[in-house]
ModelCIF file with pLDDT and N, C-alpha, C, O atoms, coordinates in Angstrom:
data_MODEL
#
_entry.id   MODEL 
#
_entity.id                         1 
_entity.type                       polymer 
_entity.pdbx_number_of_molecules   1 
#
_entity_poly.entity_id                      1 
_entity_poly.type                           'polypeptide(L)' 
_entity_poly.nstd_linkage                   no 
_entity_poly.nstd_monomer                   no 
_entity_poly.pdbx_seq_one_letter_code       
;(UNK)(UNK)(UNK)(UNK)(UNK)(UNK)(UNK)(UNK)(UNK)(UNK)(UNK)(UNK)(UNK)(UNK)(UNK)(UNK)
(UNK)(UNK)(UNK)(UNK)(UNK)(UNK)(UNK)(UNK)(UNK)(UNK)(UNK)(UNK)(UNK)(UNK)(UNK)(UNK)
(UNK)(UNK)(UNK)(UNK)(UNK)(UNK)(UNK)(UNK)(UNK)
;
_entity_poly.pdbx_seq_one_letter_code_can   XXXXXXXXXXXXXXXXXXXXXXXXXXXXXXXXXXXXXXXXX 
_entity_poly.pdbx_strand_id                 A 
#
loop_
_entity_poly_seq.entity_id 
_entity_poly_seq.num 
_entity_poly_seq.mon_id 
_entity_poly_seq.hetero 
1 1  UNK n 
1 2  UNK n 
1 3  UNK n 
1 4  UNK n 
1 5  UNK n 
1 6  UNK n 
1 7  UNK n 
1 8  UNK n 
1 9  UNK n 
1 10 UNK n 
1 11 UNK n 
1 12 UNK n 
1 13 UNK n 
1 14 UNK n 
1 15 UNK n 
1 16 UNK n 
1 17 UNK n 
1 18 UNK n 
1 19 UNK n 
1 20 UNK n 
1 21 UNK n 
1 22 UNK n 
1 23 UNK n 
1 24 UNK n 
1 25 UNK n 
1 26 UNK n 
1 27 UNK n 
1 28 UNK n 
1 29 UNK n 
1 30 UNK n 
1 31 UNK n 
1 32 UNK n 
1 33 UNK n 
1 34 UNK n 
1 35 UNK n 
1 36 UNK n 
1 37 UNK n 
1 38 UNK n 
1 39 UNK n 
1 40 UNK n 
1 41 UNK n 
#
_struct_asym.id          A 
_struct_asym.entity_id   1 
#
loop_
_ma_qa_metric.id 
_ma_qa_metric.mode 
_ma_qa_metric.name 
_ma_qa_metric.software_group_id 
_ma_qa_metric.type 
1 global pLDDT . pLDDT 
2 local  pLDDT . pLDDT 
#
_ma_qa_metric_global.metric_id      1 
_ma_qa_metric_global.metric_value   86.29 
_ma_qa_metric_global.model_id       1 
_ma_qa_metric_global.ordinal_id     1 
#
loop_
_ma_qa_metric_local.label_asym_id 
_ma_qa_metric_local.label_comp_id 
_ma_qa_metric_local.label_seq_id 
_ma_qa_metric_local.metric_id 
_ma_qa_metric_local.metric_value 
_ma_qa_metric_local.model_id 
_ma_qa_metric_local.ordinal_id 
A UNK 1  2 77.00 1 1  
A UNK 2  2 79.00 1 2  
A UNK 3  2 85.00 1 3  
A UNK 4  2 87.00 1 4  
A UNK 5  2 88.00 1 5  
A UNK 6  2 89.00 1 6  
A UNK 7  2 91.00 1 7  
A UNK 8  2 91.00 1 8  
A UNK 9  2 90.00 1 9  
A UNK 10 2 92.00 1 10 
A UNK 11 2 92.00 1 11 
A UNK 12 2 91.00 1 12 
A UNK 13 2 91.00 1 13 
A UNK 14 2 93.00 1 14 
A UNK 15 2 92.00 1 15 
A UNK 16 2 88.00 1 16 
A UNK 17 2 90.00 1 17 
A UNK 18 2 92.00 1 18 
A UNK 19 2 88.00 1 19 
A UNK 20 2 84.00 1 20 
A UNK 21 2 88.00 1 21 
A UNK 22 2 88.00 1 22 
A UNK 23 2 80.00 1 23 
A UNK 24 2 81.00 1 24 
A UNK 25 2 85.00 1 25 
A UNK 26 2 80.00 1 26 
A UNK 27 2 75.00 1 27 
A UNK 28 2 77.00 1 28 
A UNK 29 2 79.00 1 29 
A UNK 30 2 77.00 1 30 
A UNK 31 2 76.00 1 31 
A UNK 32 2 79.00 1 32 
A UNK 33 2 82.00 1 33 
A UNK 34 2 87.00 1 34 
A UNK 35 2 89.00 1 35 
A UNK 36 2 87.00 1 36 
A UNK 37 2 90.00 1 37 
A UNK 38 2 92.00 1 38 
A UNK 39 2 91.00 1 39 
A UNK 40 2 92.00 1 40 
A UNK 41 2 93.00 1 41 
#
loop_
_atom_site.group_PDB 
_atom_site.id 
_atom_site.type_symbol 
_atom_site.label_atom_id 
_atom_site.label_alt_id 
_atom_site.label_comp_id 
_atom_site.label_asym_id 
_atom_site.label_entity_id 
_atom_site.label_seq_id 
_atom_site.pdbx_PDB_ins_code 
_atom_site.Cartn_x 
_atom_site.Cartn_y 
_atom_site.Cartn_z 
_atom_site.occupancy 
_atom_site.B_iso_or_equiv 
_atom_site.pdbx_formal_charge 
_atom_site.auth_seq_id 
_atom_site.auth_comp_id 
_atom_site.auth_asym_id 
_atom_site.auth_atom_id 
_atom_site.pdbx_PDB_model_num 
ATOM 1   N N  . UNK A 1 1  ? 28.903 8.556   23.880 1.00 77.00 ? 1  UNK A N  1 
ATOM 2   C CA . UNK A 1 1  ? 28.572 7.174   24.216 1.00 77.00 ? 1  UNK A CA 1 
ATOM 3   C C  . UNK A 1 1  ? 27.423 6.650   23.360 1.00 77.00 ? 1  UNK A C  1 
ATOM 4   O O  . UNK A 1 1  ? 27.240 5.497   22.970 1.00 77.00 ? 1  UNK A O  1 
ATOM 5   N N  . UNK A 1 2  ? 26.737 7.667   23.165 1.00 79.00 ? 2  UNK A N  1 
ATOM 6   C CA . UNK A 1 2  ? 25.240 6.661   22.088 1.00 79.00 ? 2  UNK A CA 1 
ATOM 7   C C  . UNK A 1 2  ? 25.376 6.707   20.929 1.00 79.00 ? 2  UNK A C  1 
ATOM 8   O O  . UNK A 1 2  ? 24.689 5.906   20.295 1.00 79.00 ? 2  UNK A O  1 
ATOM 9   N N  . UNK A 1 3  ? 26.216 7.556   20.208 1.00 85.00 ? 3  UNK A N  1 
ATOM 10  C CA . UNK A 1 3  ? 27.059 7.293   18.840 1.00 85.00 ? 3  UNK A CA 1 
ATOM 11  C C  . UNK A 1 3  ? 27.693 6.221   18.926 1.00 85.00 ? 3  UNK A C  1 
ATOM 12  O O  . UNK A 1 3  ? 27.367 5.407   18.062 1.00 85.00 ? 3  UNK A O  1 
ATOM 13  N N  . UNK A 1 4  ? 28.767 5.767   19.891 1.00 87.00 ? 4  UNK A N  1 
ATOM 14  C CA . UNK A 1 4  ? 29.113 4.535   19.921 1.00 87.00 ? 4  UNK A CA 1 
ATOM 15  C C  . UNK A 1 4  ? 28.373 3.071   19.724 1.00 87.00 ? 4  UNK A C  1 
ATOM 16  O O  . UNK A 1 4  ? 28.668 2.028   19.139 1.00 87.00 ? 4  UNK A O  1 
ATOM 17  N N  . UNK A 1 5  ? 27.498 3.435   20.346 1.00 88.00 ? 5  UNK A N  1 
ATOM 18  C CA . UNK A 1 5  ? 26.449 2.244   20.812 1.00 88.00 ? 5  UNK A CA 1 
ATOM 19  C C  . UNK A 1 5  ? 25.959 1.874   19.116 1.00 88.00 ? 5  UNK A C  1 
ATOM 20  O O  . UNK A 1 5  ? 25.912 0.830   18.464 1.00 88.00 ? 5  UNK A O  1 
ATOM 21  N N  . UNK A 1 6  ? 25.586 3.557   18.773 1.00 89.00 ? 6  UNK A N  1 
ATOM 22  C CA . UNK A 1 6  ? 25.070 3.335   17.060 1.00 89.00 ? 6  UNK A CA 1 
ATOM 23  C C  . UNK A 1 6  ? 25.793 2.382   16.309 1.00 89.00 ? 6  UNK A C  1 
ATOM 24  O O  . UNK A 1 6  ? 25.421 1.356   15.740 1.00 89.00 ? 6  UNK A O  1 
ATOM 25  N N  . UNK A 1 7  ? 27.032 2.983   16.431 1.00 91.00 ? 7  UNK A N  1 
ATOM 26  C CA . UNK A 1 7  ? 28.024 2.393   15.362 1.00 91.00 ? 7  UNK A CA 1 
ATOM 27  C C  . UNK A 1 7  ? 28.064 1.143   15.635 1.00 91.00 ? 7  UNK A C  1 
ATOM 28  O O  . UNK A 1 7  ? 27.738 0.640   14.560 1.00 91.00 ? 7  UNK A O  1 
ATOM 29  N N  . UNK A 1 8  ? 28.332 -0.088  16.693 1.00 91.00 ? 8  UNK A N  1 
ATOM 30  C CA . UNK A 1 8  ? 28.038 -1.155  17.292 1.00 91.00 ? 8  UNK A CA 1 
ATOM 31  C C  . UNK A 1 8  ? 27.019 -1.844  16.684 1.00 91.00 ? 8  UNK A C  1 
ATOM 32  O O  . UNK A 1 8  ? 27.251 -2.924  16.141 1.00 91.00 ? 8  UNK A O  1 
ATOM 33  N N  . UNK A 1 9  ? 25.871 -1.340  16.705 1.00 90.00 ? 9  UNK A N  1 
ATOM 34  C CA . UNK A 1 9  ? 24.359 -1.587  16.112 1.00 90.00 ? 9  UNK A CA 1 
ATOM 35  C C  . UNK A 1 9  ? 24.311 -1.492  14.964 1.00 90.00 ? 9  UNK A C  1 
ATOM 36  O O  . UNK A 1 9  ? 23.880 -2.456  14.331 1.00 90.00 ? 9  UNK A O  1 
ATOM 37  N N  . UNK A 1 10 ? 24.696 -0.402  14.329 1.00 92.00 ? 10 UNK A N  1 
ATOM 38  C CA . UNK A 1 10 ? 25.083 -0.586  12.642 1.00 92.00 ? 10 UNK A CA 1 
ATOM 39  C C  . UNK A 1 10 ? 26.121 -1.445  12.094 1.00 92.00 ? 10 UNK A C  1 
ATOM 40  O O  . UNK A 1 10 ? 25.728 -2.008  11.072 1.00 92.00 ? 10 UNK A O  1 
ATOM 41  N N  . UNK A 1 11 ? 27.535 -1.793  12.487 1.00 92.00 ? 11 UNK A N  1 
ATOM 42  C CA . UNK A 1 11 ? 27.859 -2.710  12.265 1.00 92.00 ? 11 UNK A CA 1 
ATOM 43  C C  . UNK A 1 11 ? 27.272 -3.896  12.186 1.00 92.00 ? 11 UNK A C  1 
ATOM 44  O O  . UNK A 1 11 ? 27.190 -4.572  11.161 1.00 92.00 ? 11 UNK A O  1 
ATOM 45  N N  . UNK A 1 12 ? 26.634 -4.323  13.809 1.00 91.00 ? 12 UNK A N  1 
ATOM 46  C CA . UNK A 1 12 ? 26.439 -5.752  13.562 1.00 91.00 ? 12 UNK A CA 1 
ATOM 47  C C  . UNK A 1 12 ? 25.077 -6.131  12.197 1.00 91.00 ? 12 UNK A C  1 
ATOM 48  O O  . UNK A 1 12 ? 25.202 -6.897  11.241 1.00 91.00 ? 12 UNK A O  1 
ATOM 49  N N  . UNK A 1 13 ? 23.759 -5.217  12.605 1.00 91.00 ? 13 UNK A N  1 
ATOM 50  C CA . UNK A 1 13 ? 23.593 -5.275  11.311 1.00 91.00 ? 13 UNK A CA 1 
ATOM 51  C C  . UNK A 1 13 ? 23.877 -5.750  9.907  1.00 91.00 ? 13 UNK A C  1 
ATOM 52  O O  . UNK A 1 13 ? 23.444 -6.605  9.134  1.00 91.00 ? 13 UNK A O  1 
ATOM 53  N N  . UNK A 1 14 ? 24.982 -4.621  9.932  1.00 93.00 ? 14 UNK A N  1 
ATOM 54  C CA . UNK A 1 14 ? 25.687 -4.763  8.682  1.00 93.00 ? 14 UNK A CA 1 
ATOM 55  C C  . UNK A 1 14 ? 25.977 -6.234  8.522  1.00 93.00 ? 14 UNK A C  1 
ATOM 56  O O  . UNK A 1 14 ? 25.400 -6.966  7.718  1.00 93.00 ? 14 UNK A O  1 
ATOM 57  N N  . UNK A 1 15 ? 26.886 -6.585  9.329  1.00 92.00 ? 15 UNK A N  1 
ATOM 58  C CA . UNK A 1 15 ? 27.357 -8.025  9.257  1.00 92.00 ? 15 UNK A CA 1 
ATOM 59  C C  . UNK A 1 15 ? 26.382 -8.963  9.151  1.00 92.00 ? 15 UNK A C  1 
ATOM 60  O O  . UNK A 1 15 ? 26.735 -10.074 8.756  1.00 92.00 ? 15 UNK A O  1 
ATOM 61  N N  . UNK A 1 16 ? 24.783 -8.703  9.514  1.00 88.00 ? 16 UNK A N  1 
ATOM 62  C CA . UNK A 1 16 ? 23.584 -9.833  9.889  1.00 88.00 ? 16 UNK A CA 1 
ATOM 63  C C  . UNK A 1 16 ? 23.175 -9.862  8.372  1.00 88.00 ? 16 UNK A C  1 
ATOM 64  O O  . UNK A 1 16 ? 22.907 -10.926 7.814  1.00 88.00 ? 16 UNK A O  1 
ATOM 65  N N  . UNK A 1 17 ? 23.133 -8.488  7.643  1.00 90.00 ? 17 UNK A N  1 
ATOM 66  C CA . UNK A 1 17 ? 22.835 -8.936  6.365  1.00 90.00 ? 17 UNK A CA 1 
ATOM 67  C C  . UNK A 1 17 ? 23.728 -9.412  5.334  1.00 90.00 ? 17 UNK A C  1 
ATOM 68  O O  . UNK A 1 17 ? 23.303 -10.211 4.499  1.00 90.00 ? 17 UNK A O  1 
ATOM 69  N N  . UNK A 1 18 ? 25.398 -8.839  5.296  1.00 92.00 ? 18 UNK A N  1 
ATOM 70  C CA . UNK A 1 18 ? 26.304 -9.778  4.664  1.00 92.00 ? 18 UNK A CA 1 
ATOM 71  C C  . UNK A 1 18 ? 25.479 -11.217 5.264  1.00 92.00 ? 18 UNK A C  1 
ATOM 72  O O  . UNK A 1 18 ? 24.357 -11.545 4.878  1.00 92.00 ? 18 UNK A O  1 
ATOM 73  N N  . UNK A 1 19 ? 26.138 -11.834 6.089  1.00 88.00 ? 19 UNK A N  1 
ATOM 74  C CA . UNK A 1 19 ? 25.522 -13.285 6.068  1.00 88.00 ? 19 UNK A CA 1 
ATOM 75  C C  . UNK A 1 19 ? 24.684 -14.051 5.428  1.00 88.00 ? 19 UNK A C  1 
ATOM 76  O O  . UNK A 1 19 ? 24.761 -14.974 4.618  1.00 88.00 ? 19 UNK A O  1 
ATOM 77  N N  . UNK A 1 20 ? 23.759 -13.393 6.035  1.00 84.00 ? 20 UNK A N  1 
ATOM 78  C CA . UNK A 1 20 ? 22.429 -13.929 4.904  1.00 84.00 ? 20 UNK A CA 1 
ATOM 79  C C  . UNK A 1 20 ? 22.478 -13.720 4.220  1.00 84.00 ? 20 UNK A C  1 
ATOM 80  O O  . UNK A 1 20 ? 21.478 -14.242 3.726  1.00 84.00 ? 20 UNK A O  1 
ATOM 81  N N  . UNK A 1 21 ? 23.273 -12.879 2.982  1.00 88.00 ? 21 UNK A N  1 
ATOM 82  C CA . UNK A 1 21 ? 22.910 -12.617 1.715  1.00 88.00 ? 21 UNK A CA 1 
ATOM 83  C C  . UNK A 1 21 ? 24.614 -13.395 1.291  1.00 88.00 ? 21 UNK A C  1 
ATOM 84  O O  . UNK A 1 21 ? 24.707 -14.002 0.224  1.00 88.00 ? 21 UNK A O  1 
ATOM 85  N N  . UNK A 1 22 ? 25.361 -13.328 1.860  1.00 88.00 ? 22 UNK A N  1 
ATOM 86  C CA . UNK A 1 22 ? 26.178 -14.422 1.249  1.00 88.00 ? 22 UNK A CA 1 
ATOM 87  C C  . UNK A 1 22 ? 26.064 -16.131 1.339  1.00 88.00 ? 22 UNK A C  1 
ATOM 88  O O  . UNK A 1 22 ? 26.807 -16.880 0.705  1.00 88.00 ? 22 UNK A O  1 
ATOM 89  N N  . UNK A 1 23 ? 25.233 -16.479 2.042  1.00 80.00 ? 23 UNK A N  1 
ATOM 90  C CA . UNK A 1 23 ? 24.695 -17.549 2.387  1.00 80.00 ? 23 UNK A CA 1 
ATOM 91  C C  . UNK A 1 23 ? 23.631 -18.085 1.333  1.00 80.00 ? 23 UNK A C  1 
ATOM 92  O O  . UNK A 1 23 ? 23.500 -19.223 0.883  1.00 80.00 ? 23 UNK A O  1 
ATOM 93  N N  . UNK A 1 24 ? 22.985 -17.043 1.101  1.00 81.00 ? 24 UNK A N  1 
ATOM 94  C CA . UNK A 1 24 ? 22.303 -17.316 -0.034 1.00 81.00 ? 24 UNK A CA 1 
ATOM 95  C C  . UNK A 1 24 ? 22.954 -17.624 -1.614 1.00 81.00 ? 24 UNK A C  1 
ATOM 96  O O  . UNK A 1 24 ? 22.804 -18.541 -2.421 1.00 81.00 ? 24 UNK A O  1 
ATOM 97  N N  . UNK A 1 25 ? 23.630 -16.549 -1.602 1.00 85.00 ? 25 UNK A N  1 
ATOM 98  C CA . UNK A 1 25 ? 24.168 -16.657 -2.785 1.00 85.00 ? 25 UNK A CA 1 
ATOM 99  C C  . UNK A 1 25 ? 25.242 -18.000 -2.944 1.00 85.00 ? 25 UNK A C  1 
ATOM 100 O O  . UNK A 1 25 ? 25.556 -18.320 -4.090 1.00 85.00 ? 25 UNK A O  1 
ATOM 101 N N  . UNK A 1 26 ? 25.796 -18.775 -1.791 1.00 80.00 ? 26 UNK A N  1 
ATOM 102 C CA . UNK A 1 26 ? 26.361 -19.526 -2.005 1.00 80.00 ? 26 UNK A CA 1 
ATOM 103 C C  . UNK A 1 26 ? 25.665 -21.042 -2.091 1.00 80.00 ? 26 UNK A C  1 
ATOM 104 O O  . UNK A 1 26 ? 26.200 -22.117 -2.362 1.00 80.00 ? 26 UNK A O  1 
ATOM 105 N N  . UNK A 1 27 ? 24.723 -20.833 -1.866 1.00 75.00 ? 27 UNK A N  1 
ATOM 106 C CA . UNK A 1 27 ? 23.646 -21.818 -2.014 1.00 75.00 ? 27 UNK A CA 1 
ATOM 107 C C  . UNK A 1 27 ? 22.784 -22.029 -3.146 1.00 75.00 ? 27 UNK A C  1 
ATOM 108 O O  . UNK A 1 27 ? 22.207 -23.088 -3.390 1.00 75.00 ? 27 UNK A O  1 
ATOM 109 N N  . UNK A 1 28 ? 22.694 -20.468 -4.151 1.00 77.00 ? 28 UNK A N  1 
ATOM 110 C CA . UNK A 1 28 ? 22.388 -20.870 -5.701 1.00 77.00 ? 28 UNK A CA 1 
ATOM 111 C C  . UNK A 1 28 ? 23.485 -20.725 -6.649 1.00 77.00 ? 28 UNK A C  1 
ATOM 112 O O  . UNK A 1 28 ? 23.218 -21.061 -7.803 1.00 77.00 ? 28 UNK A O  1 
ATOM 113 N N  . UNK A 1 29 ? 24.914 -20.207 -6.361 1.00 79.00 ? 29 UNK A N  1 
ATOM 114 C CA . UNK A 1 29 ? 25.778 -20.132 -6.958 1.00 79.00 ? 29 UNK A CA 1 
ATOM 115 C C  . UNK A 1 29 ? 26.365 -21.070 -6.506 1.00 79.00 ? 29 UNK A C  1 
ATOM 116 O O  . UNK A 1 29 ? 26.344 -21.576 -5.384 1.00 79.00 ? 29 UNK A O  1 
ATOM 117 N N  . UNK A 1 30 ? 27.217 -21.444 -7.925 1.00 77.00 ? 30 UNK A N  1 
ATOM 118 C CA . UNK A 1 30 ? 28.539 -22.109 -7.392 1.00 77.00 ? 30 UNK A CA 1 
ATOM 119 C C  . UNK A 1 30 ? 29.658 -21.327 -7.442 1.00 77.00 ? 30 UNK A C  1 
ATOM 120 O O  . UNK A 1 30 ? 30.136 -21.032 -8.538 1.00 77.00 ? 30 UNK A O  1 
ATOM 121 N N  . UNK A 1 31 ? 30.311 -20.820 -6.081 1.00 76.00 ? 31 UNK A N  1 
ATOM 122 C CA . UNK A 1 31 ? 31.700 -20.008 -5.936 1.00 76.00 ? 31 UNK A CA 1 
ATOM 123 C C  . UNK A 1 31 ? 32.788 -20.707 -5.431 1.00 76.00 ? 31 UNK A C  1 
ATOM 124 O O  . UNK A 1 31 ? 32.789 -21.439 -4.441 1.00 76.00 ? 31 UNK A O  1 
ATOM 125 N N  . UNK A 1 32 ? 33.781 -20.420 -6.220 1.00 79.00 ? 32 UNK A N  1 
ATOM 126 C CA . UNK A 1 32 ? 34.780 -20.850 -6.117 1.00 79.00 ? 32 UNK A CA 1 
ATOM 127 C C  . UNK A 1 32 ? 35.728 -20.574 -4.777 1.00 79.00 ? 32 UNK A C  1 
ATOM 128 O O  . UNK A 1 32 ? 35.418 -19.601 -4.089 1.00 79.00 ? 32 UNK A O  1 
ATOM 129 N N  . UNK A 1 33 ? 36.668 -21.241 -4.443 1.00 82.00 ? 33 UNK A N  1 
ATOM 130 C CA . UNK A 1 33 ? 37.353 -21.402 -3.471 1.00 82.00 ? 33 UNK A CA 1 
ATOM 131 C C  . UNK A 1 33 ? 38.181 -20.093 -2.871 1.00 82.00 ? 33 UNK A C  1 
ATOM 132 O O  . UNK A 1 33 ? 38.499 -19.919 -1.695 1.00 82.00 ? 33 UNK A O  1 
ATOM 133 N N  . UNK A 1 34 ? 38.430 -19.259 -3.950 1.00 87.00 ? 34 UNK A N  1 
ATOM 134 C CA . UNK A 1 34 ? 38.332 -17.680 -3.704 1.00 87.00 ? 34 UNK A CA 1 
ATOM 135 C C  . UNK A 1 34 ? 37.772 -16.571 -3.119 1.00 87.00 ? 34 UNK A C  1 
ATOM 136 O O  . UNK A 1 34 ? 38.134 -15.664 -2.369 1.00 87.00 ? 34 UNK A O  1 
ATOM 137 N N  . UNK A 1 35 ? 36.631 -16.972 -3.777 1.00 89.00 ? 35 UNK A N  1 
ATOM 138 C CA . UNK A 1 35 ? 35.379 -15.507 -3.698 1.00 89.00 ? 35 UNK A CA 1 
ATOM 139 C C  . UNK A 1 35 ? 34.920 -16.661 -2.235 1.00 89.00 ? 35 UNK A C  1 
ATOM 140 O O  . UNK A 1 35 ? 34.285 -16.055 -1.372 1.00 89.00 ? 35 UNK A O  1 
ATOM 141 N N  . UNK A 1 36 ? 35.107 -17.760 -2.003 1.00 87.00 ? 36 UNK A N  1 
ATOM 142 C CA . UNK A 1 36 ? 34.496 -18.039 -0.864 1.00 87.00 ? 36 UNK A CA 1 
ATOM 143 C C  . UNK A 1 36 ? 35.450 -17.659 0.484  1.00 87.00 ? 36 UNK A C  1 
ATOM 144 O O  . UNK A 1 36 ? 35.102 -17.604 1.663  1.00 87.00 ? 36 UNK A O  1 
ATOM 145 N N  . UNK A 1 37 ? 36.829 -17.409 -0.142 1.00 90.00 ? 37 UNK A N  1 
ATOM 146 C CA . UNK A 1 37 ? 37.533 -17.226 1.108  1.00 90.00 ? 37 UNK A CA 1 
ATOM 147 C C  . UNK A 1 37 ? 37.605 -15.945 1.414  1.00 90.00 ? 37 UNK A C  1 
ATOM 148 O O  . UNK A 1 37 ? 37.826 -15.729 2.606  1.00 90.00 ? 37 UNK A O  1 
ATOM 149 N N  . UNK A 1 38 ? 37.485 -14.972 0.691  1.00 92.00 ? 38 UNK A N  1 
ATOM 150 C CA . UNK A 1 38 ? 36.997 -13.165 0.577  1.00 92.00 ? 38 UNK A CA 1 
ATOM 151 C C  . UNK A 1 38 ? 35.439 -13.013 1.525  1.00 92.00 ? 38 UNK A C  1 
ATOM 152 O O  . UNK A 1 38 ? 35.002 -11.999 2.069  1.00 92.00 ? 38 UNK A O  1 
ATOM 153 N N  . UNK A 1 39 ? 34.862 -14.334 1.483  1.00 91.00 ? 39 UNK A N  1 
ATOM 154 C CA . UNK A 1 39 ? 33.785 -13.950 2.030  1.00 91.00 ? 39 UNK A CA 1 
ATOM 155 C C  . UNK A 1 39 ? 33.900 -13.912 3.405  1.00 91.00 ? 39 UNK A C  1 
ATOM 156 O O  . UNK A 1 39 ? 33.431 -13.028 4.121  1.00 91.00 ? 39 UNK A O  1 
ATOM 157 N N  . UNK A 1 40 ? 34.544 -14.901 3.777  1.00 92.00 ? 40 UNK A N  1 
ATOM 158 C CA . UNK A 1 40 ? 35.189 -15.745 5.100  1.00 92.00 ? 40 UNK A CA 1 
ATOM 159 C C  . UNK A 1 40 ? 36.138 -13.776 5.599  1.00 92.00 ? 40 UNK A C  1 
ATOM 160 O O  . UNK A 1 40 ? 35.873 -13.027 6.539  1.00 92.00 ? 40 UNK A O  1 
ATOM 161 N N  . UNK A 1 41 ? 37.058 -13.635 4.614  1.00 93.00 ? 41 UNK A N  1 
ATOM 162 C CA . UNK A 1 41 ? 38.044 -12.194 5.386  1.00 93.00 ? 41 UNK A CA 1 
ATOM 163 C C  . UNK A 1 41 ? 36.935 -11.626 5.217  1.00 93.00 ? 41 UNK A C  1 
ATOM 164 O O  . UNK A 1 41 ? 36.787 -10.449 5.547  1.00 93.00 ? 41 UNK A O  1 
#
């Protein structure tokens, strides 16, 4: 059960810094309608 919980916690993580760091980058880059929908899957 607290391995679980880990993995939960490391995921979301994971996902908290994708965000912000694709957020960023789409805000000094310009990405195309592609790499923006890869970001989105």
């Amino acid at each position: 059960e607290h391995g679980h919980f880990l993995f939960i916690q490391a995921a979301s993580v994971t996902l908290a810094v994708y965000l912000l760091t694709t957020t960023i980058l789409k805000e000094y880059f310009s990405l195309g309608n592609t790499i923006s929908y890869i970001f989105i899957a």
